[in-house]
Protein backbone atom coordinates (compact mmCIF):
# COMPACT_ATOMS: atom_id res chain seq x y z
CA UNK A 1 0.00 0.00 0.00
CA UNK A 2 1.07 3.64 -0.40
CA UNK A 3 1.49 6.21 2.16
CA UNK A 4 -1.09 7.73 1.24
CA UNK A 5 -2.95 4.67 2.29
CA UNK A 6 -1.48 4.27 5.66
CA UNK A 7 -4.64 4.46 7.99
CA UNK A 8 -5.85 1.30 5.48
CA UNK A 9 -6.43 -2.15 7.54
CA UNK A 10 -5.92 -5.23 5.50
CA UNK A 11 -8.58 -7.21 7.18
CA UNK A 12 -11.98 -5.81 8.43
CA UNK A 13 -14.40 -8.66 7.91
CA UNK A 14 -13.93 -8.95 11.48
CA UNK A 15 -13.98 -5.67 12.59
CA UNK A 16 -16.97 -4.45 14.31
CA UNK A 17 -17.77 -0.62 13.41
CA UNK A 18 -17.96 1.72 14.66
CA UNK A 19 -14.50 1.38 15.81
CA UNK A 20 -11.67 3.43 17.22
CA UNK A 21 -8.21 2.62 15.30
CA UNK A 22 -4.87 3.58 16.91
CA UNK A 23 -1.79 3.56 15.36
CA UNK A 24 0.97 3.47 17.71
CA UNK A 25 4.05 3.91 15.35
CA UNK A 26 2.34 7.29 14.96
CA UNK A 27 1.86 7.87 18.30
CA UNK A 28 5.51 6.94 19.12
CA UNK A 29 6.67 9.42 16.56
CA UNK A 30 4.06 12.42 17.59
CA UNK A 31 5.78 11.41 21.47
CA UNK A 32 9.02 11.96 19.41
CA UNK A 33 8.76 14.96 17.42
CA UNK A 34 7.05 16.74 21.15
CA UNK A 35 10.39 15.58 22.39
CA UNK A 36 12.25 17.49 19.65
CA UNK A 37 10.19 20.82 19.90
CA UNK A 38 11.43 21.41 23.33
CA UNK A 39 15.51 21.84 24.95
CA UNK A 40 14.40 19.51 27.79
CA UNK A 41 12.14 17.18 28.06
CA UNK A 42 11.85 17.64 31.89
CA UNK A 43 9.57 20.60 31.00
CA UNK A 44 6.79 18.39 29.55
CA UNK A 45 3.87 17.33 31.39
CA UNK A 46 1.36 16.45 28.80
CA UNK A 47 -2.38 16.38 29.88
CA UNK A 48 -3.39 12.88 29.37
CA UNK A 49 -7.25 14.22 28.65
CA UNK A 50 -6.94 12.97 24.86
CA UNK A 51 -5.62 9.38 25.36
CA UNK A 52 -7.07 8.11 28.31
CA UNK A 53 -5.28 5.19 28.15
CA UNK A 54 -2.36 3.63 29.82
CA UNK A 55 -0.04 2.18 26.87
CA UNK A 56 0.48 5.59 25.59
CA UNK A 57 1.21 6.87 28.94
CA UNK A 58 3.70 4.00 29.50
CA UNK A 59 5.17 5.16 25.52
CA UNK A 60 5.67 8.78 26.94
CA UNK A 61 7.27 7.52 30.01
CA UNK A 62 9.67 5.28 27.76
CA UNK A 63 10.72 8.36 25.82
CA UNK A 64 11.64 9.88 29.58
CA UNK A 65 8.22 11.84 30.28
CA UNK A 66 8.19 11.86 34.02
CA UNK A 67 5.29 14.45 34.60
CA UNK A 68 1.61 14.67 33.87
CA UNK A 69 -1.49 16.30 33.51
CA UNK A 70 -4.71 15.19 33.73
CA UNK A 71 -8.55 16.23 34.50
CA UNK A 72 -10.57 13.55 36.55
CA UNK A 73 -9.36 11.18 39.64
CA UNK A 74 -9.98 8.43 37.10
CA UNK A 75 -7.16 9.83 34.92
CA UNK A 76 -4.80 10.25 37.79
CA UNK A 77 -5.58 7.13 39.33
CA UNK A 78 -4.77 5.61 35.92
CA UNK A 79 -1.67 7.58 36.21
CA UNK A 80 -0.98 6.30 39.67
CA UNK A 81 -1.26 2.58 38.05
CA UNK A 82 1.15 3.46 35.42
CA UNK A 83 3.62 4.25 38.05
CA UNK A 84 3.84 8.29 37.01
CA UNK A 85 6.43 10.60 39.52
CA UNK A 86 4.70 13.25 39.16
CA UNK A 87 0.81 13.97 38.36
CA UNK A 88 -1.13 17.03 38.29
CA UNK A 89 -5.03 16.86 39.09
CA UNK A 90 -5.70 20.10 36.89
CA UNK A 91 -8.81 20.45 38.74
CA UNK A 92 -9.92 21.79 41.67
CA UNK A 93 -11.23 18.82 44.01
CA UNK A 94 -14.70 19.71 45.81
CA UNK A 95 -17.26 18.09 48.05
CA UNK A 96 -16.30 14.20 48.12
CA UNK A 97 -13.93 14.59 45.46
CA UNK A 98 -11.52 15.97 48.10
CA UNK A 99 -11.83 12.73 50.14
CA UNK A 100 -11.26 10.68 46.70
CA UNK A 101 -8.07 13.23 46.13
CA UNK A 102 -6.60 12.42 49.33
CA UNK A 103 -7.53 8.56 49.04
CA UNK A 104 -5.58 8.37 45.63
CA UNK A 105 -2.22 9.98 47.24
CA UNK A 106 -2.68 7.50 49.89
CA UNK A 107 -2.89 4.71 47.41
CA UNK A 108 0.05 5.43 45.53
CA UNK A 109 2.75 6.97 47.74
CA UNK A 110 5.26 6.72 45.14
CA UNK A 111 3.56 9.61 42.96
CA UNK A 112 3.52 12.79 43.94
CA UNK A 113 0.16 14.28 43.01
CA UNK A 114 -0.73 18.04 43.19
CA UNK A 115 -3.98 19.56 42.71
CA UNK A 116 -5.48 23.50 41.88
CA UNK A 117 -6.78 25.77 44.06
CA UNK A 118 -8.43 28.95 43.27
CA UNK A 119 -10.59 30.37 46.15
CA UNK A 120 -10.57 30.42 49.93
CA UNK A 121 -13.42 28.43 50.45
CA UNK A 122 -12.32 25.27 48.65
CA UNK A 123 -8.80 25.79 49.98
CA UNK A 124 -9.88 25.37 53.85
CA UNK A 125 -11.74 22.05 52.81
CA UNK A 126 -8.44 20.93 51.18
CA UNK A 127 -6.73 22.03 54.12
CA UNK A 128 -8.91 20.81 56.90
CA UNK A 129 -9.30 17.20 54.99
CA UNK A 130 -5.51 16.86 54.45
CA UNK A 131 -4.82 17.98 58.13
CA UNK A 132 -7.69 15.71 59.75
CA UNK A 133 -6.00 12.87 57.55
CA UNK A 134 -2.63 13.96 58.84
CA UNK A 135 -0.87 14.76 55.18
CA UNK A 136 -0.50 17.79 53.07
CA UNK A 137 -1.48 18.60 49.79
CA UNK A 138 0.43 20.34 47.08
CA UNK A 139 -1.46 23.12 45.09
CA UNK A 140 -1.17 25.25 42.35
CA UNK A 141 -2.71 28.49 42.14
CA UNK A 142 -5.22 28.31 39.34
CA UNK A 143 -5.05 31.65 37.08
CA UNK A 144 -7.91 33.27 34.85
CA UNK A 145 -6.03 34.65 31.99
CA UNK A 146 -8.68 35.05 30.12
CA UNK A 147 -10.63 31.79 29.30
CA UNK A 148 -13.20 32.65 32.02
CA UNK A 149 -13.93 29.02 33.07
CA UNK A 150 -11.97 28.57 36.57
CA UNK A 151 -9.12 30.52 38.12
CA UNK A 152 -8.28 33.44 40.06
CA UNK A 153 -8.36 36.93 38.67
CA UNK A 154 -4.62 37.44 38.54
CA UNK A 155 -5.18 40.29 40.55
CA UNK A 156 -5.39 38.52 43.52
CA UNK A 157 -3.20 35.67 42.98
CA UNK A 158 -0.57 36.72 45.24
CA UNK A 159 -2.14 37.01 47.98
CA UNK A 160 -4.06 33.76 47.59
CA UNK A 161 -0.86 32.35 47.16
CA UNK A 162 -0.09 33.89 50.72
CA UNK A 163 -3.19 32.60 52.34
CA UNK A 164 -2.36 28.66 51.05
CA UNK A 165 1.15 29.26 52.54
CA UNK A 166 0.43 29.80 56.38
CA UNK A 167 -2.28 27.07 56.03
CA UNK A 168 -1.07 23.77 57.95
CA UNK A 169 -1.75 21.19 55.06
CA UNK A 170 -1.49 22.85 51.94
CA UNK A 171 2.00 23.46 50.46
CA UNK A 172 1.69 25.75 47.16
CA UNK A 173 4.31 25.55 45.05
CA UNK A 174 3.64 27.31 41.86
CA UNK A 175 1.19 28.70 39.15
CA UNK A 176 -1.92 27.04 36.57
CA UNK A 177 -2.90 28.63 33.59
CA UNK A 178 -4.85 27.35 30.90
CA UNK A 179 -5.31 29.60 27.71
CA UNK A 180 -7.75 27.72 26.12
CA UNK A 181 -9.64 30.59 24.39
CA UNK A 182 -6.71 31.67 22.39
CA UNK A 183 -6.81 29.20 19.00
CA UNK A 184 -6.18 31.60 16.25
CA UNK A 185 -4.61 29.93 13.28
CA UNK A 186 -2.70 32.79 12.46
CA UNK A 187 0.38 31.99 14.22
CA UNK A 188 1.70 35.70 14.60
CA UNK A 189 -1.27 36.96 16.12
CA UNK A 190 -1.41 33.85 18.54
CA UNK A 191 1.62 34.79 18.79
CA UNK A 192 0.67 37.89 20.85
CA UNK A 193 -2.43 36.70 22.53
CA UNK A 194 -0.50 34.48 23.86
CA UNK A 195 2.58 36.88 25.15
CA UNK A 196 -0.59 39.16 26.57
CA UNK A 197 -1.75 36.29 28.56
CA UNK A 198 1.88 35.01 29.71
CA UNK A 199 2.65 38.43 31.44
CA UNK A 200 0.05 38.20 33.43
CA UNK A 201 1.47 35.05 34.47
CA UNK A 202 5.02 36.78 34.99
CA UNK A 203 3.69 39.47 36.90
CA UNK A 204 1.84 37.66 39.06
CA UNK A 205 4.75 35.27 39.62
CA UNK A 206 6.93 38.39 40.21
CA UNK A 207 4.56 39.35 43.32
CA UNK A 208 4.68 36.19 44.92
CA UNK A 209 8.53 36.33 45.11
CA UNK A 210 8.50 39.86 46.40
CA UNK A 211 5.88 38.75 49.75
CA UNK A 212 9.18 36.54 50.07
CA UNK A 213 8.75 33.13 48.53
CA UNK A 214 10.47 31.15 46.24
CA UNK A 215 9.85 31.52 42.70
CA UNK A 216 6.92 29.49 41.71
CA UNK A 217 6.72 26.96 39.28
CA UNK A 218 4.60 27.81 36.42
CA UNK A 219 2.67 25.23 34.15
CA UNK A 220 0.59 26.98 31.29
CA UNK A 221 -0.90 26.39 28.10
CA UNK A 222 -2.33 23.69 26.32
CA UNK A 223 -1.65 22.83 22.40
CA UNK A 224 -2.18 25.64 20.68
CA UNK A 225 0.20 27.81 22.54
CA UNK A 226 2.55 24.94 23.34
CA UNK A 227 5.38 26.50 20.79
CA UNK A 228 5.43 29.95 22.47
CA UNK A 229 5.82 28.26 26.31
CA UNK A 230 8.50 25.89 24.64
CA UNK A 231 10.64 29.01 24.06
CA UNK A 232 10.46 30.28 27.59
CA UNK A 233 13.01 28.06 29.85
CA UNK A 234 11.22 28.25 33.02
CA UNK A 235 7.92 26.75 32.31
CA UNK A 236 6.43 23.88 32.19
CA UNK A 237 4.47 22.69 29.16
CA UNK A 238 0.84 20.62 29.03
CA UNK A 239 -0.13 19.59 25.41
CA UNK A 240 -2.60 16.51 25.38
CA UNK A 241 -3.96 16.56 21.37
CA UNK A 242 -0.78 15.83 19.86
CA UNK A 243 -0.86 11.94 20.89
CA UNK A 244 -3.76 11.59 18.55
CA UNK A 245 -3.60 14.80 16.69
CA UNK A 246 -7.34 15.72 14.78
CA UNK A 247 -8.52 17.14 11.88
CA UNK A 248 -9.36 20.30 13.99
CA UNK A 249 -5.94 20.99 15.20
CA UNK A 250 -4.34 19.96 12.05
CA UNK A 251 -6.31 22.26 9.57
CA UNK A 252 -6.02 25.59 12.05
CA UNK A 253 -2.16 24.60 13.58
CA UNK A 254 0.01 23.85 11.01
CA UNK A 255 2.99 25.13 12.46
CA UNK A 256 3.15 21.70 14.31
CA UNK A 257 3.25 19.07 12.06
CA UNK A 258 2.21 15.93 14.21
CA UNK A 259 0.46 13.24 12.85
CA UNK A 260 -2.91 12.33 13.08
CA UNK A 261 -2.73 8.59 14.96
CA UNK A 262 -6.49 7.64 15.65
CA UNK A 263 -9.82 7.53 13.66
CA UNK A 264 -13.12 6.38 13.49
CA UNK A 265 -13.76 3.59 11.27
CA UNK A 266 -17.23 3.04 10.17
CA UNK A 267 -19.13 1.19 7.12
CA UNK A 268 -22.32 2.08 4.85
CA UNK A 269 -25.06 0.41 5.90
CA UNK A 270 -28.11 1.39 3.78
CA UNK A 271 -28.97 3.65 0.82
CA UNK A 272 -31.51 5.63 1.16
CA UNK A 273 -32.39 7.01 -2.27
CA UNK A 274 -30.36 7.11 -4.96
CA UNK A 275 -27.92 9.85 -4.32
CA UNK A 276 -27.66 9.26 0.13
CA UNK A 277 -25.46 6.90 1.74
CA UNK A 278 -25.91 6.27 5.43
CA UNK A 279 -23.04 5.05 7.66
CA UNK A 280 -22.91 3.63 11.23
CA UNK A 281 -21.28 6.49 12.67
CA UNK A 282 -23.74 8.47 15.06
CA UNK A 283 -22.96 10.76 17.59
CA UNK A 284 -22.46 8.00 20.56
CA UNK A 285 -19.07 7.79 18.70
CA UNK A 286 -17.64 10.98 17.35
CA UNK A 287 -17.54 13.86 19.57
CA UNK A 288 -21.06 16.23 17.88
CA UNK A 289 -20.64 19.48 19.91
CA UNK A 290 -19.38 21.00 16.79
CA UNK A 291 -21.49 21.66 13.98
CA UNK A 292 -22.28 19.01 11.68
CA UNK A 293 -19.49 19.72 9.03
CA UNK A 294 -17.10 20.09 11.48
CA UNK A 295 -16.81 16.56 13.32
CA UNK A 296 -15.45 13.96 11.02
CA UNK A 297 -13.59 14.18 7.71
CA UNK A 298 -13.41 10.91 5.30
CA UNK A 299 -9.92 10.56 4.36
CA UNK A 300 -10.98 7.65 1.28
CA UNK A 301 -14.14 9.72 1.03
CA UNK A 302 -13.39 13.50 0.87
CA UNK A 303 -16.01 14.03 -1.48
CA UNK A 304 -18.87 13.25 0.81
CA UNK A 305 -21.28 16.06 2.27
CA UNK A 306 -22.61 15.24 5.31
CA UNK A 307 -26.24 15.90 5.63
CA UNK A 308 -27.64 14.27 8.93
CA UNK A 309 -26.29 12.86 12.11
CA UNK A 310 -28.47 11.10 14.86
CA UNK A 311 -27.26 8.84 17.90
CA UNK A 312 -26.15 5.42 15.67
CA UNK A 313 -26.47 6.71 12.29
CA UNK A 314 -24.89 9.67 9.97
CA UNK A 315 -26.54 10.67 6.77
CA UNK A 316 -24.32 11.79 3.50
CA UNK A 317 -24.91 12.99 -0.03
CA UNK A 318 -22.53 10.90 -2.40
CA UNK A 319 -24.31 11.84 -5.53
CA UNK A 320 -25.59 10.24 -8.51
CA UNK A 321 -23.90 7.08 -9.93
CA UNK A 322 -21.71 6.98 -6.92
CA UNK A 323 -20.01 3.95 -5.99
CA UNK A 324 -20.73 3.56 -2.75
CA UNK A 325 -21.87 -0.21 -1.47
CA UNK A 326 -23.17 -1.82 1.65
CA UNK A 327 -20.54 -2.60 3.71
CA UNK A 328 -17.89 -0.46 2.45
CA UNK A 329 -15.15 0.98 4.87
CA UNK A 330 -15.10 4.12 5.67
CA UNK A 331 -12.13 5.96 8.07
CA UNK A 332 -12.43 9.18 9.19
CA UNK A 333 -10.48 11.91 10.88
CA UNK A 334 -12.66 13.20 13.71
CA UNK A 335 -12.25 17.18 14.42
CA UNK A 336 -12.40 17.14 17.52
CA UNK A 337 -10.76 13.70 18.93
CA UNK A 338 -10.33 14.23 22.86
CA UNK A 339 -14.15 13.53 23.12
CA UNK A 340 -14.19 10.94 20.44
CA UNK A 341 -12.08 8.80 22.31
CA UNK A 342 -13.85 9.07 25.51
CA UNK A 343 -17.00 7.44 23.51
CA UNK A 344 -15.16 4.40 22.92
CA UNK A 345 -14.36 1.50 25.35
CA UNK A 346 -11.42 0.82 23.34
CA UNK A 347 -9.56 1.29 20.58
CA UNK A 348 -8.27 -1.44 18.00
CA UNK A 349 -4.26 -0.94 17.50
CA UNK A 350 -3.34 -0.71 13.93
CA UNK A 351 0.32 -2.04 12.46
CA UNK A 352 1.51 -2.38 9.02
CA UNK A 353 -2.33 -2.43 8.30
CA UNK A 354 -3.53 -5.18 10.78
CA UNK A 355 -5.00 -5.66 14.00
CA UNK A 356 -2.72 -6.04 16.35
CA UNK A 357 -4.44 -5.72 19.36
CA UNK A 358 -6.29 -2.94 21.69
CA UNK A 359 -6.19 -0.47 24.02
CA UNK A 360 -8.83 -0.14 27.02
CA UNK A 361 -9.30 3.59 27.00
CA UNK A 362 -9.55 3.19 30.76
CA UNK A 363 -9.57 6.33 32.18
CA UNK A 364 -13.05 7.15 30.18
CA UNK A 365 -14.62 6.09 33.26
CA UNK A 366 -15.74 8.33 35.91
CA UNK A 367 -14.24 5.84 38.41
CA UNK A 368 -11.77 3.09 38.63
CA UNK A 369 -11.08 2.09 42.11
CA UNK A 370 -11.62 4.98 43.65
């Protein structure tokens, strides 16, 4: 087969659709070419939001990733089973997620987990939990630069910073931001969001270390700004897409060429009229918060306009005297692929063209263990 034809598996008679395919030689050279983009690759800690599954985890700690990122307890406990140094909970634990936090650092003592913190109120439960349980918690002060979801207003990071120092069991040691709202695919003016939003981040960094502390450690960004952190020396980098890559990413960021390493593989199953083919491919298994144009892309099938989608079926014009059949193959390149994956249970691995195996995409579930 050609290159051109790489996502192509050899034998589907077997394979039930819709399906998740992985290819892991290119996740192993996405892991690799992250590597290269950076001068050490102690400043990585990718967010492990896209994968969700432990053998690319174990990849990235292969290629000397030590620290990571993730969203849910499920993902760091999944962390914790992968034997991780160092995990960030990039969420701020509340109500009985605090007594799950503090039940996953007890389980695996040999990773060091941190968490973010953003108000008073939440702080005190972290505190009085970890100090009732006789431990301390590490957190990061979680910044608003800009996305308006969680954080601090920068403002009045400093002093938060303060008030999580003199507490008993909380130990901060540095700074969270997430600049998810900047996603231009011009790269210069990224470019500058980006540098608008980062000294903020200095700044309040800056005040901390004039009430007397040491400098924090900083951890910022996510994919799209990933190039502009890699250039500064002192911060730590999170990008999660590039494992998989998606057609989203790759058509607005092409300034990082990584390769796109899963898709959805689906089949026709009926013809509706003459000029309509419908596939198996519904929105219990590509991520639909987009519109409908924007959530898969056929690479053997470019030409198709998509027309319908409901939960187990997705509707496209072909055209007249198309050549479409029941049963054909279909593989597509979702735009969006962090929420793809999390519809699947698994994911079918995909070398030279065969099945080689699978991977559990374990840390889809809300709970493990814990």
């Amino acid at each position: 087969m050609s290159e051109s034809s790489w996502y192509q598996i050899s034998h589907t008679e077997n394979l039930q659709t819709p399906a998740l395919a992985i290819y892991p030689n290119r996740v192993r050279q996405n892991i690799d070419l992250l590597i290269s983009k950076i001068d050490h690759v102690s400043r990585l800690r990718p967010h492990i939001k896209t994968c969700k599954a432990i053998e690319p985890v174990l990849m990235m700690l292969s290629a000397g990733i030590r620290k990571f990122k993730c969203a849910t307890i499920a993902e760091a406990e999944m962390l914790g089973m992968a034997k991780v140094p160092d995990v960030l909970l990039a969420y701020q634990p509340v109500g009985a997620n605090v007594e799950r936090f503090l039940n996953l650092m007890q389980k695996f003592p040999e990773t060091s987990f941190s968490c973010l913190a953003d108000n008073q109120f939440s702080a005190e439960k972290l505190n009085e939990a970890a100090r009732q349980s006789s431990t301390q918690i590490k957190v990061y002060v979680d910044l608003n630069v800009g996305m308006d979801r969680t954080g601090i207003d920068p403002k009045h990071a400093a002093a938060f910073y303060g008030f999580c120092a003199i507490k008993e069991a909380l130990i901060p040691v540095g700074l969270h931001a997430y600049d998810g709202h900047i996603h231009e695919p011009d790269v210069e003016i990224r470019r500058k969001e980006w540098h608008t939003v980062f000294m903020q981040v200095k700044t309040v960094s800056a005040e901390i270390m004039e009430k007397g502390f040491d400098k924090p450690k900083i951890i910022a960004g996510g994919t799209p700004t990933f190039p502009f952190y890699a250039e500064e020396t002192d911060v730590e980098c999170s990008p999660g897409t590039f494992v998989y890559w998606d057609d989203g990413y790759q058509s607005h960021f092409a300034e990082q060429p990584f390769l796109p390493a899963a898709l959805v593989v689906c089949r026709v199953i009926s013809l509706p009229d003459e000029t309509k083919i419908c596939l198996d491919l519904g929105h219990k298994s590509i991520s639909a918060e987009n519109g409908l144009q924007q959530r898969v892309r056929f690479l053997n099938a470019p030409e198709l306009k998509l027309i319908s989608q409901s939960e187990e079926h997705l509707v496209a014009e072909a055209g007249e005297n198309h050549r479409y059949q029941i049963g054909d193959v279909l593989y597509g390149l979702p735009y969006h692929i962090c929420p793809t994956v999390a519809l699947h249970q698994f994911g079918v691995t995909i070398e030279n063209h065969e099945i080689t195996g699978s991977w559990e995409t374990l840390a889809r579930n809300r709970k493990i263990t814990l």
